[in-house]
Every structure is written in C-alpha cells, then in structure tokens.
C-alpha atoms as a PDB file:
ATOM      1  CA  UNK A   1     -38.818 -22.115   2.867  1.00  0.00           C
ATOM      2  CA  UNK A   2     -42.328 -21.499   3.733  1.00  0.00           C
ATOM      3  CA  UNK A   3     -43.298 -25.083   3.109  1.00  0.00           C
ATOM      4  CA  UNK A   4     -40.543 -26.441   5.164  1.00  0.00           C
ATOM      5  CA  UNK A   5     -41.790 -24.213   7.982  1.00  0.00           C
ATOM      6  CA  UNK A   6     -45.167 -25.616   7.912  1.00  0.00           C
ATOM      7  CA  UNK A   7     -43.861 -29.049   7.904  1.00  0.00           C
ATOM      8  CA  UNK A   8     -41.453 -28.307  10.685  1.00  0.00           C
ATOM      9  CA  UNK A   9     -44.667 -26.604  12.908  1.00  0.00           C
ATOM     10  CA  UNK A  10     -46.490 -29.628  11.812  1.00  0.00           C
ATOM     11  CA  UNK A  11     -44.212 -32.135  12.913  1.00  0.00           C
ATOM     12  CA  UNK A  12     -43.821 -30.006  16.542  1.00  0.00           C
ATOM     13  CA  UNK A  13     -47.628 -30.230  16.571  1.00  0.00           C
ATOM     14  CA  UNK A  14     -47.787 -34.181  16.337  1.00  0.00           C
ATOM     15  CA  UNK A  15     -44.704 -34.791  18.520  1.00  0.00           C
ATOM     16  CA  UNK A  16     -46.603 -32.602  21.480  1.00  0.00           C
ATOM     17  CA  UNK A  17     -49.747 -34.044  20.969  1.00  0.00           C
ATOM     18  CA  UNK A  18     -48.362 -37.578  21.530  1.00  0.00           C
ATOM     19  CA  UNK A  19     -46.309 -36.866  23.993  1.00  0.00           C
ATOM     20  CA  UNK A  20     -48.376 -38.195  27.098  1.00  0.00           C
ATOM     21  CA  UNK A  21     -47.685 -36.800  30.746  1.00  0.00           C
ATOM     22  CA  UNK A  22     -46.573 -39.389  33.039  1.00  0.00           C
ATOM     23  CA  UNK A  23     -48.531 -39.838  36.083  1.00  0.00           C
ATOM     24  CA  UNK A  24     -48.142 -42.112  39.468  1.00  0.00           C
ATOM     25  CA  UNK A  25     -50.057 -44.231  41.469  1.00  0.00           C
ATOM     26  CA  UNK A  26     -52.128 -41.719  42.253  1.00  0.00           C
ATOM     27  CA  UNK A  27     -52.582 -39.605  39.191  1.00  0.00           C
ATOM     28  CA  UNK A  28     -49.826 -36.763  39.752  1.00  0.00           C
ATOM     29  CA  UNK A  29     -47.930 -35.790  37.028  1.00  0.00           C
ATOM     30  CA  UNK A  30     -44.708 -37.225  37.167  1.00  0.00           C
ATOM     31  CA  UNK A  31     -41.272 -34.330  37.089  1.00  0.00           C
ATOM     32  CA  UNK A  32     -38.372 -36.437  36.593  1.00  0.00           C
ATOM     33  CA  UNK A  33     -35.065 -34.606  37.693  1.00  0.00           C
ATOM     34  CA  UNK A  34     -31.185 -36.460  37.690  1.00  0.00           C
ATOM     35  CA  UNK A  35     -28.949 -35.239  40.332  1.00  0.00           C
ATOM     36  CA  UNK A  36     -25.192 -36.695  39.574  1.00  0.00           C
ATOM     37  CA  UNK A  37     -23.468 -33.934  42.653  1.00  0.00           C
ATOM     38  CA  UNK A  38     -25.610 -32.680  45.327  1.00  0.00           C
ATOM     39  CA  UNK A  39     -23.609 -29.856  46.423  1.00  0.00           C
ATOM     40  CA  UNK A  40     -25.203 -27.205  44.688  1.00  0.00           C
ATOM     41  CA  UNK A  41     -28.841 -28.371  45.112  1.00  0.00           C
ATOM     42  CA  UNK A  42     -28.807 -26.230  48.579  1.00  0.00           C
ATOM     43  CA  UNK A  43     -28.495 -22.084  48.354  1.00  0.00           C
ATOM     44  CA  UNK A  44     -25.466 -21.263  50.555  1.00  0.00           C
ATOM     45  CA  UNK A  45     -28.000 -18.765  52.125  1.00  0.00           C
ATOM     46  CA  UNK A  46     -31.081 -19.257  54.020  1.00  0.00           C
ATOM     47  CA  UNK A  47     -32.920 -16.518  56.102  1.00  0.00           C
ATOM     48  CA  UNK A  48     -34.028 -19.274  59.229  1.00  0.00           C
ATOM     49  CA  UNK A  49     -32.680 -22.541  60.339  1.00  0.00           C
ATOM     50  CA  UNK A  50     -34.194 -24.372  57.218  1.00  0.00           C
ATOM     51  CA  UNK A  51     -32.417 -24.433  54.333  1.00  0.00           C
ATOM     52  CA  UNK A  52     -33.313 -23.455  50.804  1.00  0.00           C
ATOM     53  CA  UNK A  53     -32.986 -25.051  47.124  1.00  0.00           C
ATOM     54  CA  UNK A  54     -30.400 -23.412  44.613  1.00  0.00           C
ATOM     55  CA  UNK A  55     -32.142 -21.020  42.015  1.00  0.00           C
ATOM     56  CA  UNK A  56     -30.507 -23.316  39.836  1.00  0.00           C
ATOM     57  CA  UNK A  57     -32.496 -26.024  41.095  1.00  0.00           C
ATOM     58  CA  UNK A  58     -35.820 -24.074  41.531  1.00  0.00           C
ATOM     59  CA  UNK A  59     -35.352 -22.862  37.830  1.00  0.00           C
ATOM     60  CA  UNK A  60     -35.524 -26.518  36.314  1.00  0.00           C
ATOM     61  CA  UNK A  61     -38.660 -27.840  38.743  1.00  0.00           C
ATOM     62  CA  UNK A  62     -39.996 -24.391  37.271  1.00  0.00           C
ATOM     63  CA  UNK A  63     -39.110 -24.972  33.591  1.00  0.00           C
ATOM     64  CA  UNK A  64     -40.309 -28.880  33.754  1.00  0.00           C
ATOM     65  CA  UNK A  65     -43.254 -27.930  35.613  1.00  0.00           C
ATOM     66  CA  UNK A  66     -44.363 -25.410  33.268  1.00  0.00           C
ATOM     67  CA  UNK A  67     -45.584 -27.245  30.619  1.00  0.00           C
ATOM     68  CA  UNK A  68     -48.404 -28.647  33.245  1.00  0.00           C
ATOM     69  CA  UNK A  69     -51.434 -26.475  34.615  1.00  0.00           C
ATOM     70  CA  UNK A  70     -50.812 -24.716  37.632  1.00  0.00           C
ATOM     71  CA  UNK A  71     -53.528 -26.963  39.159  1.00  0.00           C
ATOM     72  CA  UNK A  72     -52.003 -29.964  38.622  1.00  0.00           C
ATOM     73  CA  UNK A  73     -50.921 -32.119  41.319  1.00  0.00           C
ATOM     74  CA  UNK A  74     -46.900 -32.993  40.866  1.00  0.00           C
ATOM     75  CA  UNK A  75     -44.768 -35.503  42.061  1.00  0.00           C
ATOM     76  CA  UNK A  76     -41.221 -34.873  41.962  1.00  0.00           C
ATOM     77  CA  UNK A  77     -38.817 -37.887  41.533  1.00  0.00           C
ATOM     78  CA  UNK A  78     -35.220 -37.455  42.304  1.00  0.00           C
ATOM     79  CA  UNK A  79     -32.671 -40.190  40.613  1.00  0.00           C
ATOM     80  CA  UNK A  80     -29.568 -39.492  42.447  1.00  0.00           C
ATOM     81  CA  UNK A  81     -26.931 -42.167  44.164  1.00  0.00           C
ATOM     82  CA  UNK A  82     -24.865 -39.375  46.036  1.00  0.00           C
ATOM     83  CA  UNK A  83     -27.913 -38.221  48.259  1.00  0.00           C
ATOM     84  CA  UNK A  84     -28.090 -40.564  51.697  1.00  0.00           C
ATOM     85  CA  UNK A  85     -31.400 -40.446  53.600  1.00  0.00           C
ATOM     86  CA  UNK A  86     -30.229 -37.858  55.897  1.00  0.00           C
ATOM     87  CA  UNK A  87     -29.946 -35.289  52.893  1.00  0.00           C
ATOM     88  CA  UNK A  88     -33.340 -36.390  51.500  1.00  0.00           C
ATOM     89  CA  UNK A  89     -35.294 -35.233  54.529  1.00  0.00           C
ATOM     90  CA  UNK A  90     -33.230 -31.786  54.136  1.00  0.00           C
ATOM     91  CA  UNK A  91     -34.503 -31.652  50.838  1.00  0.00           C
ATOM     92  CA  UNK A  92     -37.406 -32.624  50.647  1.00  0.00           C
ATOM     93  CA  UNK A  93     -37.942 -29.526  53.340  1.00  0.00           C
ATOM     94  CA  UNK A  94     -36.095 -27.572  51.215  1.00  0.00           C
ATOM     95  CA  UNK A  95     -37.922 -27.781  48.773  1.00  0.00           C
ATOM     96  CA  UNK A  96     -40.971 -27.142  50.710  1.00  0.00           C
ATOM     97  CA  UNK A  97     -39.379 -24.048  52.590  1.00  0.00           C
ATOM     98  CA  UNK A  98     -38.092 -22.361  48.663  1.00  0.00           C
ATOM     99  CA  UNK A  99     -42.018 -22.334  47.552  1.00  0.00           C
ATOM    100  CA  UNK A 100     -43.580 -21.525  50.961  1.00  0.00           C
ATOM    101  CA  UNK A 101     -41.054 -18.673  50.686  1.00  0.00           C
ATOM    102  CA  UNK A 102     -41.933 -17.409  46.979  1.00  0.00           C
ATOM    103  CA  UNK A 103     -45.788 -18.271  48.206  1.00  0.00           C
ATOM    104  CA  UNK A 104     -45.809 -15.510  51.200  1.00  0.00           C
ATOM    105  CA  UNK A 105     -44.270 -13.138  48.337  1.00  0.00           C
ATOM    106  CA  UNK A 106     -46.698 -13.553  45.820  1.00  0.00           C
ATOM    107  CA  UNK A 107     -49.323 -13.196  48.312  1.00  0.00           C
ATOM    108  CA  UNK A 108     -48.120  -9.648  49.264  1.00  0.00           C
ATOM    109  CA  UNK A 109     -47.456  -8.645  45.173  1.00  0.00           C
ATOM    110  CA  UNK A 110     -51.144  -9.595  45.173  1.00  0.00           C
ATOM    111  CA  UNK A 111     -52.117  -7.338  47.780  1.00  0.00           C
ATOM    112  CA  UNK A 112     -49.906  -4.527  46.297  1.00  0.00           C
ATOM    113  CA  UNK A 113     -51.241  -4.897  43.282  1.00  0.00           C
ATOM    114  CA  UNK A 114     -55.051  -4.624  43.921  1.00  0.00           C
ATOM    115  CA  UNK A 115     -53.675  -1.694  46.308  1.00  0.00           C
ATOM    116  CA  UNK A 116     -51.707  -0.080  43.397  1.00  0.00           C
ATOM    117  CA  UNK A 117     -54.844  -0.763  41.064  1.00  0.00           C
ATOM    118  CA  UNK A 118     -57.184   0.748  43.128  1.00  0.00           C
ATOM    119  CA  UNK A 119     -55.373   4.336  43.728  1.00  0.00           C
ATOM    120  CA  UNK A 120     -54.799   4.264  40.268  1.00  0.00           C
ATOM    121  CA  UNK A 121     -58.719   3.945  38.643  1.00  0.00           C
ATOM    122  CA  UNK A 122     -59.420   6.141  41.393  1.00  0.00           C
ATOM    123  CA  UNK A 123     -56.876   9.172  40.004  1.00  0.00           C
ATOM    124  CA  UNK A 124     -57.987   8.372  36.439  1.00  0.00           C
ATOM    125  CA  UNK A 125     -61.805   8.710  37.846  1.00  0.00           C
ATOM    126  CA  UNK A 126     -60.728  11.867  39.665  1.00  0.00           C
ATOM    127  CA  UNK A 127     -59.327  12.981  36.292  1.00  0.00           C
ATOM    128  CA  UNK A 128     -61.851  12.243  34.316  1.00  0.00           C
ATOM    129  CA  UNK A 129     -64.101  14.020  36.287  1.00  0.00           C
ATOM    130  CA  UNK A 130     -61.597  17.219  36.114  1.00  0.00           C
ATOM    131  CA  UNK A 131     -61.952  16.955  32.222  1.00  0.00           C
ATOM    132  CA  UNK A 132     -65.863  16.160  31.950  1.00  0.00           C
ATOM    133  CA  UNK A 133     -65.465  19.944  34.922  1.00  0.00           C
ATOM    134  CA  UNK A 134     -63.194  21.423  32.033  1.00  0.00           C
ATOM    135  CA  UNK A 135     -65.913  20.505  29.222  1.00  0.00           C
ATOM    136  CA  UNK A 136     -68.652  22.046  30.865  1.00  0.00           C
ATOM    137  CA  UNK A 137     -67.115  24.972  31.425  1.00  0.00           C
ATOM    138  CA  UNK A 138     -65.383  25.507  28.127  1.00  0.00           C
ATOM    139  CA  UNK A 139     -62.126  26.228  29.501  1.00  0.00           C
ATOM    140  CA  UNK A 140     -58.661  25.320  28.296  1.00  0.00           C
ATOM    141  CA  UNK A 141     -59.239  23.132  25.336  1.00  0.00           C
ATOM    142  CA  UNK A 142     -55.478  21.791  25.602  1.00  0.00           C
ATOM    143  CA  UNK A 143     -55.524  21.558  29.318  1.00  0.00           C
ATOM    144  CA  UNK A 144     -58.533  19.534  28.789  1.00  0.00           C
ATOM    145  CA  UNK A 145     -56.788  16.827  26.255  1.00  0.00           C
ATOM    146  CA  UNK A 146     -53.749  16.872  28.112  1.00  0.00           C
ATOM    147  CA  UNK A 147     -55.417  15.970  31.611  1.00  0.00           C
ATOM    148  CA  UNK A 148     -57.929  13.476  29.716  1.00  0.00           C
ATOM    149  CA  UNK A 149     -54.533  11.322  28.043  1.00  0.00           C
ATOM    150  CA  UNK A 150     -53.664  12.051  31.776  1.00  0.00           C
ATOM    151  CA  UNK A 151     -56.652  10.056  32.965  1.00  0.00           C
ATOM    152  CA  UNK A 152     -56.956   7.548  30.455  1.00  0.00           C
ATOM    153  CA  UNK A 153     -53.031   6.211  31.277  1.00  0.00           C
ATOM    154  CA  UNK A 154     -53.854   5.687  34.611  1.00  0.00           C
ATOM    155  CA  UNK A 155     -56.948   3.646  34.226  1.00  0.00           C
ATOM    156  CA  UNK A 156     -55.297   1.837  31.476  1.00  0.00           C
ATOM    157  CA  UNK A 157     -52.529   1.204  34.385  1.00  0.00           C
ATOM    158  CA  UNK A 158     -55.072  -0.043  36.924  1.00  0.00           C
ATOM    159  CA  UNK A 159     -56.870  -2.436  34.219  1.00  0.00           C
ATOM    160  CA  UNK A 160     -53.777  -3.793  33.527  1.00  0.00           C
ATOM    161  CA  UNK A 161     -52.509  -4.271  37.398  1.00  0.00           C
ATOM    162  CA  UNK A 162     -55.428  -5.446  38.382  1.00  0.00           C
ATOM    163  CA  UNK A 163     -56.865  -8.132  35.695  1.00  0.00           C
ATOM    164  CA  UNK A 164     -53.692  -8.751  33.636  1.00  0.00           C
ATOM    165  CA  UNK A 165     -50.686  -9.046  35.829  1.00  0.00           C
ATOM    166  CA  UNK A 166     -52.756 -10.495  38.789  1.00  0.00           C
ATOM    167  CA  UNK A 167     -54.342 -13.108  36.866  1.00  0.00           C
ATOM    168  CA  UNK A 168     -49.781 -14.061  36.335  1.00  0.00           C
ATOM    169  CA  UNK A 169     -49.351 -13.877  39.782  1.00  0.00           C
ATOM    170  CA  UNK A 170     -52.330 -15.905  40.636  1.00  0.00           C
ATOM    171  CA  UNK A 171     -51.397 -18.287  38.251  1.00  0.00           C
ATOM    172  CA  UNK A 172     -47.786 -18.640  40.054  1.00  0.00           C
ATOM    173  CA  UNK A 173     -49.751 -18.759  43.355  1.00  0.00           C
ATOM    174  CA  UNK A 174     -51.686 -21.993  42.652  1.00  0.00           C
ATOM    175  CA  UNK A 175     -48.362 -23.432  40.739  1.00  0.00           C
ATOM    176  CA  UNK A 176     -46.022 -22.852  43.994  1.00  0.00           C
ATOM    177  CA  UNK A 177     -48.963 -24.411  45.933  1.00  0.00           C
ATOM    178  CA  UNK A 178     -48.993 -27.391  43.701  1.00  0.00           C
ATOM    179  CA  UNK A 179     -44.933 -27.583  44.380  1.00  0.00           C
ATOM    180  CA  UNK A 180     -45.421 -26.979  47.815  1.00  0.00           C
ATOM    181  CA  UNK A 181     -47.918 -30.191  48.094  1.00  0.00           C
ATOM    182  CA  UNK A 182     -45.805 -32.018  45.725  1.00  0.00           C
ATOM    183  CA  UNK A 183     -44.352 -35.636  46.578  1.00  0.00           C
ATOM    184  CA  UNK A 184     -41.144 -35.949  46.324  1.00  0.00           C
ATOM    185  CA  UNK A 185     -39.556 -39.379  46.041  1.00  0.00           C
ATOM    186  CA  UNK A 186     -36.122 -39.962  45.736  1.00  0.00           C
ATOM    187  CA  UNK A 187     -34.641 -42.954  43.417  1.00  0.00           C
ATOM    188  CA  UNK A 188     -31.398 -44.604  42.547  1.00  0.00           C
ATOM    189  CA  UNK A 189     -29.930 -43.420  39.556  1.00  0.00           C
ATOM    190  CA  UNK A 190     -29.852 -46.976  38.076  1.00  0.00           C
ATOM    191  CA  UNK A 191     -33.755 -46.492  37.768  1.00  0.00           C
ATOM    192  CA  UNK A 192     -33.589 -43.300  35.717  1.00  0.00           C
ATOM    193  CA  UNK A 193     -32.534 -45.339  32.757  1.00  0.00           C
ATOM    194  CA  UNK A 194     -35.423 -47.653  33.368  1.00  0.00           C
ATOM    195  CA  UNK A 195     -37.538 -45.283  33.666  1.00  0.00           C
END
C-alpha cells in the first residue's frame, strides 16, 4: 500500500511538472473556459446599472486561476457559440465589475484587519504590563497567570491578523487585480477542440 502511494505521488509529481502553462501572444497565461448556455453566466442581482458574473462563474475563473501566481498576468478565453457580440461587451464588463467589486472589499478587510491587529497587541501590551505590575508587587499569584494567558492570546491574535491572514488577503488583492486587467477574448466553440 505504501509503495503504491509513493508511486501514485510520484506519478502526480511528473504529470505537474510537465504540464506547461499556456501563454498568448503576449506572455499571459492562458484560462480556457467553455460556455455551452449563457444564461446563468450573469447574477440575477447587481447593486448598479452594471451587471455582475454568477458565483458559479467567478468560482471556476477562481479555481483555474489558482494554480497560477497571483502576479501573473491572465487572459481569459471564452469558447462559446450562444454569446453574440452584444453579450460579450456585457461580459467582458462583468467580469470586470465582479473583481472591482471583491477588490474594494478586500481593501477594507485589509484596513480592518491592521485596525483589529493593532487594538489587539496594544491590550496584550497593556496586559502584559498589568502582570510584569502584579510581579513586582507580589500580589495574586493566580491573578497574575490568569491575566498573563490573558495577554499572551491577544498578541497571539494580533500576530496572526496582522502577518498571517493579511498576507491571504493580500494575496487575493493582487489575484483580483490580475482578473481585473485580464483579456478576455471570446472564441467559437469549434476552436475549443482545436485548441
């Protein structure tokens, strides 16, 4: 069983390793997605006169754009023979309008969180300073531990907030950037297959 596993991790190994990301004309990595109906590829709800993408539709750009950096440049073809040109320019901003959207939001989680993470480390310090108070003193030896696990939680809470989960939501910044600058092109389904 063991053995088979290896060979099974090994063979995932090679396959990834030759598997070579597409690029066009001008060195974007290529995101290939079919569209046979168009009718769900809009949300039925938009908050301004510009319409949004599906979540379904934002969840596979988002799972076939994963396996790239979030700095790489994308270019989004579309093999469909149901959309007219009419429907690509809605789209295309779409498209556009979905990650400008989920760009603002991110941008204010950022904010938060450095917000959060800096009233946090600043009760832990606080803390901290109560217990180092409590040690000089020699008062209340279980006060002391309790308001020092106290302390330690919330700094623990504002490393994390701060340089963990930010670095994430950085990360998803620069992607929905790269999806926002994306080019999408828009194909006949015929050249899917010859793709």
């Amino acid at each position: 069983m063991i053995r088979s596993i290896r060979e099974l991790k090994k063979q995932m190994h090679d396959r990834l390793r030759e598997e070579q990301i597409e690029r066009d004309e001008e060195g974007r990595a290529v995101v290939k997605m079919t569209v046979l109906r168009d009718e769900d590829f809009l949300s039925d709800f938009s908050a301004g006169s510009i319409p949004v993408i599906s979540s379904q539709v934002a969840e596979f750009i988002e799972e076939r754009t994963s396996a790239f950096s979030p700095q790489e440049p994308l270019s989004l073809n579309i093999y469909s023979d149901c959309i007219d040109s009419q429907e690509k320019i809605v789209y295309d901003q779409a498209l556009k309008e979905y990650y400008v959207r989920h760009y603002s939001e991110n941008k204010r989680e950022i904010v938060r969180n450095t917000f959060v993470s800096a009233i946090m480390a600043a009760v832990g310090i606080l803390a901290l300073t109560v217990v180092i108070l409590f040690y000089f003193f020699e008062r209340h030896p279980v006060l002391t531990e309790i308001v020092d696990i106290f302390a330690w939680v919330f700094l623990w809470e504002a490393v994390d907030l701060f340089f963990l989960q930010r670095s994430v939501l950085r990360g998803k910044r620069a992607r929905y950037l790269r999806l926002i600058e994306a080019k999408i092109k828009f194909f006949p389904l015929e050249e899917a297959a010859n793709s």
